[in-house]
C-alpha atoms as a PDB file:
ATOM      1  CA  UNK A   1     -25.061 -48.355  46.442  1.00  0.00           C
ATOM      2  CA  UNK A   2     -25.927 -51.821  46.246  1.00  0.00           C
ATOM      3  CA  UNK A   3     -29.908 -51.338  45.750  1.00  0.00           C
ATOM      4  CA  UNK A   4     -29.775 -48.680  43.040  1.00  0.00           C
ATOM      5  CA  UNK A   5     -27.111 -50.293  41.000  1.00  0.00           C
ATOM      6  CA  UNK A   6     -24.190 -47.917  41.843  1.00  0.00           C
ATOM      7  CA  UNK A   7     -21.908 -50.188  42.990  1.00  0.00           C
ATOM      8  CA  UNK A   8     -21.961 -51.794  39.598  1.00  0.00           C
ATOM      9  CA  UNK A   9     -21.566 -48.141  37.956  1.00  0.00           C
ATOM     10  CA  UNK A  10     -18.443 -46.927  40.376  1.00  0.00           C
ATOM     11  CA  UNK A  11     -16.960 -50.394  39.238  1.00  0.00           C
ATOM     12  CA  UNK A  12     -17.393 -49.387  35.343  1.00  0.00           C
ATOM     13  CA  UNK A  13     -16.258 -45.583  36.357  1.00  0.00           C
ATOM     14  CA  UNK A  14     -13.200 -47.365  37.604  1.00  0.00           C
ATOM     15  CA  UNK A  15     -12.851 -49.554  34.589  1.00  0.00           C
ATOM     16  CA  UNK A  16     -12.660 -46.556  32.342  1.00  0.00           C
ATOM     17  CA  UNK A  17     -10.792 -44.748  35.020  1.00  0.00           C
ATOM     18  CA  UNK A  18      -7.796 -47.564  34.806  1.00  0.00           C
ATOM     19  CA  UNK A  19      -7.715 -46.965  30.830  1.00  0.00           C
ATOM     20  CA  UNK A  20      -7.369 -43.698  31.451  1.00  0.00           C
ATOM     21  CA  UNK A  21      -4.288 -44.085  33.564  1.00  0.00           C
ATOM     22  CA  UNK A  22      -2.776 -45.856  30.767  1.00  0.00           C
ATOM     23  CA  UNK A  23      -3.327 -43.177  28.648  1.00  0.00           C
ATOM     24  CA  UNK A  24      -2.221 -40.389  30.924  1.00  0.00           C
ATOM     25  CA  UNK A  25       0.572 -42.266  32.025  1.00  0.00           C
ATOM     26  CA  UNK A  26       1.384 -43.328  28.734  1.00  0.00           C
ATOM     27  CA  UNK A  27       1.449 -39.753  27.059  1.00  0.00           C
ATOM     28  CA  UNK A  28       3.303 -38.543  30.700  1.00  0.00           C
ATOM     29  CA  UNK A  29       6.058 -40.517  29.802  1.00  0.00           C
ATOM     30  CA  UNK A  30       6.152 -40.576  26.040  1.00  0.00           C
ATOM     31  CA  UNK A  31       5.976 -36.226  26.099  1.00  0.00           C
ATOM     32  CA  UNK A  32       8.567 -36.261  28.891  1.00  0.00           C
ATOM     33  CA  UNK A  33      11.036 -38.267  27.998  1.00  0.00           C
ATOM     34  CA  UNK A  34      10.603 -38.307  24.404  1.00  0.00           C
ATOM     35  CA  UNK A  35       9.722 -35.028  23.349  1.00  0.00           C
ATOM     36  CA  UNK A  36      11.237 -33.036  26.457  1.00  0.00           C
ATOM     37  CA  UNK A  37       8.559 -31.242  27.718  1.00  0.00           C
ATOM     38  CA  UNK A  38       8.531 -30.371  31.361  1.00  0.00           C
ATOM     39  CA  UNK A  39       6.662 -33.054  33.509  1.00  0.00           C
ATOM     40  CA  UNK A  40       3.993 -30.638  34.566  1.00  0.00           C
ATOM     41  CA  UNK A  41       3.175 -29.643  31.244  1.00  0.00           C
ATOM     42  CA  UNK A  42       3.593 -33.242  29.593  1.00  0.00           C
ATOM     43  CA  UNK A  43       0.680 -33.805  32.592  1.00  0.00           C
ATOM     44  CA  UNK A  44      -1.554 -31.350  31.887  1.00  0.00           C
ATOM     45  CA  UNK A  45      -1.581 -32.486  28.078  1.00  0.00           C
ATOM     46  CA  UNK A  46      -1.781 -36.173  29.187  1.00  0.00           C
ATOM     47  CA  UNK A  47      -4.826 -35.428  31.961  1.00  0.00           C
ATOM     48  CA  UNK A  48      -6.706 -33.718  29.307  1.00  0.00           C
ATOM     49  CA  UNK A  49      -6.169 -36.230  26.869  1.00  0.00           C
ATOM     50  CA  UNK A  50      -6.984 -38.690  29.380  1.00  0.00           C
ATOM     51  CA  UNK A  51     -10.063 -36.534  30.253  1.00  0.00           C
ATOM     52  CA  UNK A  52     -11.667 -36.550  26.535  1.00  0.00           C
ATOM     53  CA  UNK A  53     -11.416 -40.571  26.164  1.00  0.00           C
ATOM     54  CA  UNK A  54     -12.253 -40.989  29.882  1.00  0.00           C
ATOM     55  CA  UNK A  55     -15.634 -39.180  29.007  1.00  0.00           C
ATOM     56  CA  UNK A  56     -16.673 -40.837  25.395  1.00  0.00           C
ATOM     57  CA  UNK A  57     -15.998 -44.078  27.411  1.00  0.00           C
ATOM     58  CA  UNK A  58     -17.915 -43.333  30.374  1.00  0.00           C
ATOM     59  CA  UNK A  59     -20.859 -41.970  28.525  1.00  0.00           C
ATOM     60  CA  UNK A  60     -20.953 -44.863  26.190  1.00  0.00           C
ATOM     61  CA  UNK A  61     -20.287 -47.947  29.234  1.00  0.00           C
ATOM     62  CA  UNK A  62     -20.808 -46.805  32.670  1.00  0.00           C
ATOM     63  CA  UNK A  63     -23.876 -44.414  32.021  1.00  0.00           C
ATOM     64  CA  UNK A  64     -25.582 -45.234  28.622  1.00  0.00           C
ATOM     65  CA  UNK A  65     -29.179 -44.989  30.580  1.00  0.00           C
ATOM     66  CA  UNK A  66     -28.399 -41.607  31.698  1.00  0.00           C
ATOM     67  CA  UNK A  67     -27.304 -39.664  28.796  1.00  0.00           C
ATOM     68  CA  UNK A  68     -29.941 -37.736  25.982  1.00  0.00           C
ATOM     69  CA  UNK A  69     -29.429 -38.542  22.366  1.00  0.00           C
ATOM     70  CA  UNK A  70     -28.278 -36.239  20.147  1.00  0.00           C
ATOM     71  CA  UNK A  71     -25.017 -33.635  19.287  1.00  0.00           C
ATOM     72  CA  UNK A  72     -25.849 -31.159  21.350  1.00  0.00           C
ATOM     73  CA  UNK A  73     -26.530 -32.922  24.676  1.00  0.00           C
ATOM     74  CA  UNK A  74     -22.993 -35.037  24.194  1.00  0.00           C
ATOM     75  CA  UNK A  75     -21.046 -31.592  24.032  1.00  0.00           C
ATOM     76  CA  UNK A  76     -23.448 -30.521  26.856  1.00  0.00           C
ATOM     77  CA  UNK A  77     -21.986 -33.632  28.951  1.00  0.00           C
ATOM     78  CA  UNK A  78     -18.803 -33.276  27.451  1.00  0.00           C
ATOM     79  CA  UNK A  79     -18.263 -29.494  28.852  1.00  0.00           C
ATOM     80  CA  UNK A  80     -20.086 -30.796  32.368  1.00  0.00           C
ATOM     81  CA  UNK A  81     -17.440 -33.340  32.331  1.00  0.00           C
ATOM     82  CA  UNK A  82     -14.521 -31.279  31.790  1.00  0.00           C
ATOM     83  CA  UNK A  83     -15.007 -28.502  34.072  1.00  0.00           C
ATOM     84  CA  UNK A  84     -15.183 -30.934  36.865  1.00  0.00           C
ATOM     85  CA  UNK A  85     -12.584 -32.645  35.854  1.00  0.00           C
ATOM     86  CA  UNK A  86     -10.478 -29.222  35.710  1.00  0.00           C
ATOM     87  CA  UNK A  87     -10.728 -29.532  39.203  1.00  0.00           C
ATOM     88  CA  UNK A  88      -9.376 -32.942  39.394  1.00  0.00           C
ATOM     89  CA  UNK A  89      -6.998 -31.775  37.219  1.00  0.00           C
ATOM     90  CA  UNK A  90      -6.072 -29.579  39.484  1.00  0.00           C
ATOM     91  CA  UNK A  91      -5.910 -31.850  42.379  1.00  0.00           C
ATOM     92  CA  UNK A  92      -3.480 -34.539  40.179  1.00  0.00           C
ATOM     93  CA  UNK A  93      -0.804 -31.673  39.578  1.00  0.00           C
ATOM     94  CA  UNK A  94      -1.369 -29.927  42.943  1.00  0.00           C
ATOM     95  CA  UNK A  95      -0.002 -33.829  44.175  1.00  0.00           C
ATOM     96  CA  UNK A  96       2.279 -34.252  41.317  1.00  0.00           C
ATOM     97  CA  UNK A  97       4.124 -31.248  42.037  1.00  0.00           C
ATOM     98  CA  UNK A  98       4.334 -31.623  46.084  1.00  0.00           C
ATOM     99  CA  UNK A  99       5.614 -35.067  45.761  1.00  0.00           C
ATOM    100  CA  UNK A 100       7.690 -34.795  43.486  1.00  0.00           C
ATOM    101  CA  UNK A 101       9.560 -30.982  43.701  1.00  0.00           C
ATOM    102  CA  UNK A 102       9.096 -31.369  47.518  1.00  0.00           C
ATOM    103  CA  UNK A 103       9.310 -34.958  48.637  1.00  0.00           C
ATOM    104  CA  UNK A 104      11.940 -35.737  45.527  1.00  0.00           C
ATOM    105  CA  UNK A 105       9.591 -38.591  44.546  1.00  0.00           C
ATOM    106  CA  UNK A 106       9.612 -39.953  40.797  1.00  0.00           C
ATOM    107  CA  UNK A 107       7.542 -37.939  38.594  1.00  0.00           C
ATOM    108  CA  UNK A 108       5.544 -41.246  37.284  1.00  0.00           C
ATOM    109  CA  UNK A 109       5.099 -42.468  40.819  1.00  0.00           C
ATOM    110  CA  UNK A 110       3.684 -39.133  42.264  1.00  0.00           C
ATOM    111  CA  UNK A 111       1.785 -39.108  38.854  1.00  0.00           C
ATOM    112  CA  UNK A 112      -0.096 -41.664  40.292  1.00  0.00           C
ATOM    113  CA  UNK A 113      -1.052 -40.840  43.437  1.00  0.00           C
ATOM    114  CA  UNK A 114      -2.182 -37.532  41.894  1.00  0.00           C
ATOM    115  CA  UNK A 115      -4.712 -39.916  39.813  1.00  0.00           C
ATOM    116  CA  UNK A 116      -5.938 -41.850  42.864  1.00  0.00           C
ATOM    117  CA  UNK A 117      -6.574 -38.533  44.994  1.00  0.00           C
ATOM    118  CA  UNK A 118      -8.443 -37.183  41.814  1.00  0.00           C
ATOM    119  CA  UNK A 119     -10.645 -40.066  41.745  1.00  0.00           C
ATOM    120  CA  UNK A 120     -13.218 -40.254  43.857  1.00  0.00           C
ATOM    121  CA  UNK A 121     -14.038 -36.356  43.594  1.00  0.00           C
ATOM    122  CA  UNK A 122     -14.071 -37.031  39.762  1.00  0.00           C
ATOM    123  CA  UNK A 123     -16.636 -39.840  40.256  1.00  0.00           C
ATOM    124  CA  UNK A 124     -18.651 -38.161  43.212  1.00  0.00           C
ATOM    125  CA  UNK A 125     -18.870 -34.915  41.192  1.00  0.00           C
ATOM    126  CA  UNK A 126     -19.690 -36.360  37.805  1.00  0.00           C
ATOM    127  CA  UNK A 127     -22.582 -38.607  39.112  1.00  0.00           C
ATOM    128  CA  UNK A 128     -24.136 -35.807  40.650  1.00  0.00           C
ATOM    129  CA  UNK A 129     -24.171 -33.269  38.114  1.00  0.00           C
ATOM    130  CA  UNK A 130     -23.033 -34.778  34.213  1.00  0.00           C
ATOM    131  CA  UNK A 131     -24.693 -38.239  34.607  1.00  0.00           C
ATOM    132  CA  UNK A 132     -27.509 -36.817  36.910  1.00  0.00           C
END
């Protein structure tokens, strides 16, 4: 990782990746408690948004020498992005849910270990096929 500069890049991804917990958990909170949605619909909202400002920021700071100019190549990333991040998605309520309607843990707490378990296939995915 090291040689090729990736180290540097997965500590950017994570950089992003920690303002994007503040917005997910941020929205979580504010659409649960404040508007009354149910928590696994105030997280899909939140993980999306978190998603779409997760991706300007990472294609503008962690991988500005791997992206083509132009419109059509950012909504090219944009879509690569998202549909691997659907399956993080996935993976953050799949956690959510257990922990919290099985194990009785907090809904913000088990929000967050959905995020770390997401992660690394977000980065690992991404980096091989949006940023490639």
């Amino acid at each position: 990782m090291r040689r090729k500069g990736e180290l540097l890049r997965f500590v950017k991804f994570c950089l992003v990746g920690a303002s994007g917990v503040l917005v997910n958990m941020g929205l979580l909170w504010l659409l649960t408690e404040f508007v009354g949605l149910f928590y696994l619909l105030s997280a899909a909202i939140s993980i999306e948004t978190s998603i779409i400002t997760n991706f300007i920021l990472n294609d503008r700071f962690t991988f500005p020498d791997r992206r083509s100019a132009g419109a059509k190549h950012f909504l090219k990333r944009l879509v690569k992005f998202n549909l691997i991040s659907l399956a993080g998605l996935g993976i953050n309520l799949g956690v959510l849910w257990l922990l919290t309607a099985v194990f009785g843990v907090y809904y913000l707490l088990s929000n967050l270990c959905g995020i770390a378990v997401a992660t690394l296939w977000n980065y690992l995915a991404n980096i091989g096929w949006t940023w490639r």
